[in-house]
C-alpha atoms as a PDB file:
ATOM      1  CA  UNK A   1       0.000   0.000   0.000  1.00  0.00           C
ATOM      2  CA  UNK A   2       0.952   3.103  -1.442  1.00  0.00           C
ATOM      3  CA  UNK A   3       1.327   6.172   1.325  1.00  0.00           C
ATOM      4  CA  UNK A   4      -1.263   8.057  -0.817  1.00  0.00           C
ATOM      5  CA  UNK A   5      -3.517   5.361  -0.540  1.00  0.00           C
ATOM      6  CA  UNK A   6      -2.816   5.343   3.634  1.00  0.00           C
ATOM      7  CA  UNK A   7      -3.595   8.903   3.475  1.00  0.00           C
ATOM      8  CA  UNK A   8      -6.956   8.511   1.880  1.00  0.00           C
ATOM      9  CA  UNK A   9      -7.972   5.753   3.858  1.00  0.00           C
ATOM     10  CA  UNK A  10      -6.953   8.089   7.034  1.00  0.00           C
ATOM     11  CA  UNK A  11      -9.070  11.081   5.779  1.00  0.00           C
ATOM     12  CA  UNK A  12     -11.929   8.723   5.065  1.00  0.00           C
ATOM     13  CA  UNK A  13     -12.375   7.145   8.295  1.00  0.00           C
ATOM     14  CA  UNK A  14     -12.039  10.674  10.008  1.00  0.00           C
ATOM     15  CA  UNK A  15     -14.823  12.011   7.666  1.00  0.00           C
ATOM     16  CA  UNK A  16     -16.744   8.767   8.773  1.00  0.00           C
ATOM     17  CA  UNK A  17     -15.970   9.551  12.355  1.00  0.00           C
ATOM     18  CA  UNK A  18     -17.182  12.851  12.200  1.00  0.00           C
ATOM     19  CA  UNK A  19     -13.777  14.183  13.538  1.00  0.00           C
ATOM     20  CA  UNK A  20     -12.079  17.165  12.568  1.00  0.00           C
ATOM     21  CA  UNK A  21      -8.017  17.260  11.625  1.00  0.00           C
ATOM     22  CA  UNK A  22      -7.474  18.783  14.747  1.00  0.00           C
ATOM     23  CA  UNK A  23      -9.622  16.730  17.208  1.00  0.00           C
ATOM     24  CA  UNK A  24      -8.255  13.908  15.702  1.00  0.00           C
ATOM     25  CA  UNK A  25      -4.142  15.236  15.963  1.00  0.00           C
ATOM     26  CA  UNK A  26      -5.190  15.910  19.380  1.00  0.00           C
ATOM     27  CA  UNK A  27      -6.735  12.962  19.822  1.00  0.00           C
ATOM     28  CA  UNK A  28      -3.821  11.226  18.826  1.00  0.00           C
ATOM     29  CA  UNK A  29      -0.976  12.781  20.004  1.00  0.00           C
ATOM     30  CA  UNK A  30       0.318  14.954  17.129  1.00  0.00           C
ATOM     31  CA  UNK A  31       1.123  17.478  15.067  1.00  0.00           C
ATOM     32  CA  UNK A  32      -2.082  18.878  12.666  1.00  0.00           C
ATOM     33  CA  UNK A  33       0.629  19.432  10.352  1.00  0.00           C
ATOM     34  CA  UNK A  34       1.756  16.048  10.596  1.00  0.00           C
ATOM     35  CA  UNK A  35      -1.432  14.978  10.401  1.00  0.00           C
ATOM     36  CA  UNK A  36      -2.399  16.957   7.622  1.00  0.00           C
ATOM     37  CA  UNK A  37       1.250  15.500   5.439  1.00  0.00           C
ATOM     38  CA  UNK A  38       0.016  12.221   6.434  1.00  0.00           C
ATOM     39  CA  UNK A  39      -3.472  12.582   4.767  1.00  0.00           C
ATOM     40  CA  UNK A  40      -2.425  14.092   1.499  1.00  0.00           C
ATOM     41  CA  UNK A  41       0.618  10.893   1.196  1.00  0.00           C
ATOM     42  CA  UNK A  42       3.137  13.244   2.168  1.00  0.00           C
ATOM     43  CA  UNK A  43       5.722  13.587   4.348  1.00  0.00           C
ATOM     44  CA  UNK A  44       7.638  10.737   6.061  1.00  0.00           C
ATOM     45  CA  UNK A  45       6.192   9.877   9.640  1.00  0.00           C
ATOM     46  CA  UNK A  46       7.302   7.987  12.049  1.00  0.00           C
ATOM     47  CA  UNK A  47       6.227   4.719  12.538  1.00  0.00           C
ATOM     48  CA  UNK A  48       5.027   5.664  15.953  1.00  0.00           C
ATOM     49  CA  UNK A  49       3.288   8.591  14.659  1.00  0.00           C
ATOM     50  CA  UNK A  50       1.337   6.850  11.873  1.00  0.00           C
ATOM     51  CA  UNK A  51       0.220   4.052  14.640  1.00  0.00           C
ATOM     52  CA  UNK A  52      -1.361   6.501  16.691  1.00  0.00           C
ATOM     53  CA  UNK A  53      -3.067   7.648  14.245  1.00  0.00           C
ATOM     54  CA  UNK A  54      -4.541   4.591  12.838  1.00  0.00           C
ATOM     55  CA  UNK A  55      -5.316   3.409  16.587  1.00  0.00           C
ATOM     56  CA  UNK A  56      -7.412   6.698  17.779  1.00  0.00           C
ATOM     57  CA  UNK A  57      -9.668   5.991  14.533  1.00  0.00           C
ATOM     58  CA  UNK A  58     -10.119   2.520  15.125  1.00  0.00           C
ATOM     59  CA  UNK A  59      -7.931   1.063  12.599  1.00  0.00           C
ATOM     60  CA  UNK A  60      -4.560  -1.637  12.565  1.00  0.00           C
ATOM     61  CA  UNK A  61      -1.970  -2.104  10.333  1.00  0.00           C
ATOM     62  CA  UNK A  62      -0.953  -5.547   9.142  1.00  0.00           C
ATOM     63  CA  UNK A  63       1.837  -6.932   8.002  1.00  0.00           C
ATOM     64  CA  UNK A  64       1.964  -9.706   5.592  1.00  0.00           C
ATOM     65  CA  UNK A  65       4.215 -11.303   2.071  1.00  0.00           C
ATOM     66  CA  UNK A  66       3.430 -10.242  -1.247  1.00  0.00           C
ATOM     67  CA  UNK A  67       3.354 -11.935  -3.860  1.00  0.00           C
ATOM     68  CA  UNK A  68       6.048 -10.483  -6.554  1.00  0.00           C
ATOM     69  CA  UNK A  69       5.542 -10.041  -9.940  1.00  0.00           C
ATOM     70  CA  UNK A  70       7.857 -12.883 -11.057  1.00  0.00           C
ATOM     71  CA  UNK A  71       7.005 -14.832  -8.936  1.00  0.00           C
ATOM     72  CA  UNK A  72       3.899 -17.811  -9.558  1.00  0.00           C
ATOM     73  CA  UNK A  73       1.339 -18.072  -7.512  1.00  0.00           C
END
């Protein structure tokens, strides 16, 4: 997953929420202008930073393989 696409699903979930940019940097434990890089894809957070984050609004991160493009299925 692309940070864009991190970003969008972020902003999303806030809309859904109901919670503003800066409730939610609040809420979380960070900058609004970190908050507000990490919602347009921007920016380089820490992992820390993007974990709180995804933890106030209810969301997890997961870790898994992928499958490569030369590779077979």
């Amino acid at each position: 997953m692309e940070a864009k696409e991190i970003g969008v699903v972020i902003k999303e979930r806030r809309k859904h929420l109901g919670v503003n940019q800066q409730t939610l940097a609040d809420l979380a434990g960070v900058g609004l202008n970190t908050l507000l890089a990490t919602e347009r894809g921007e920016g380089n957070p820490q992992l820390s930073t993007l974990l709180a984050i995804l933890d106030t609004l209810g969301l997890q991160m997961d870790i898994h393989l992928k499958t490569l493009d030369y590779e077979t299925v």
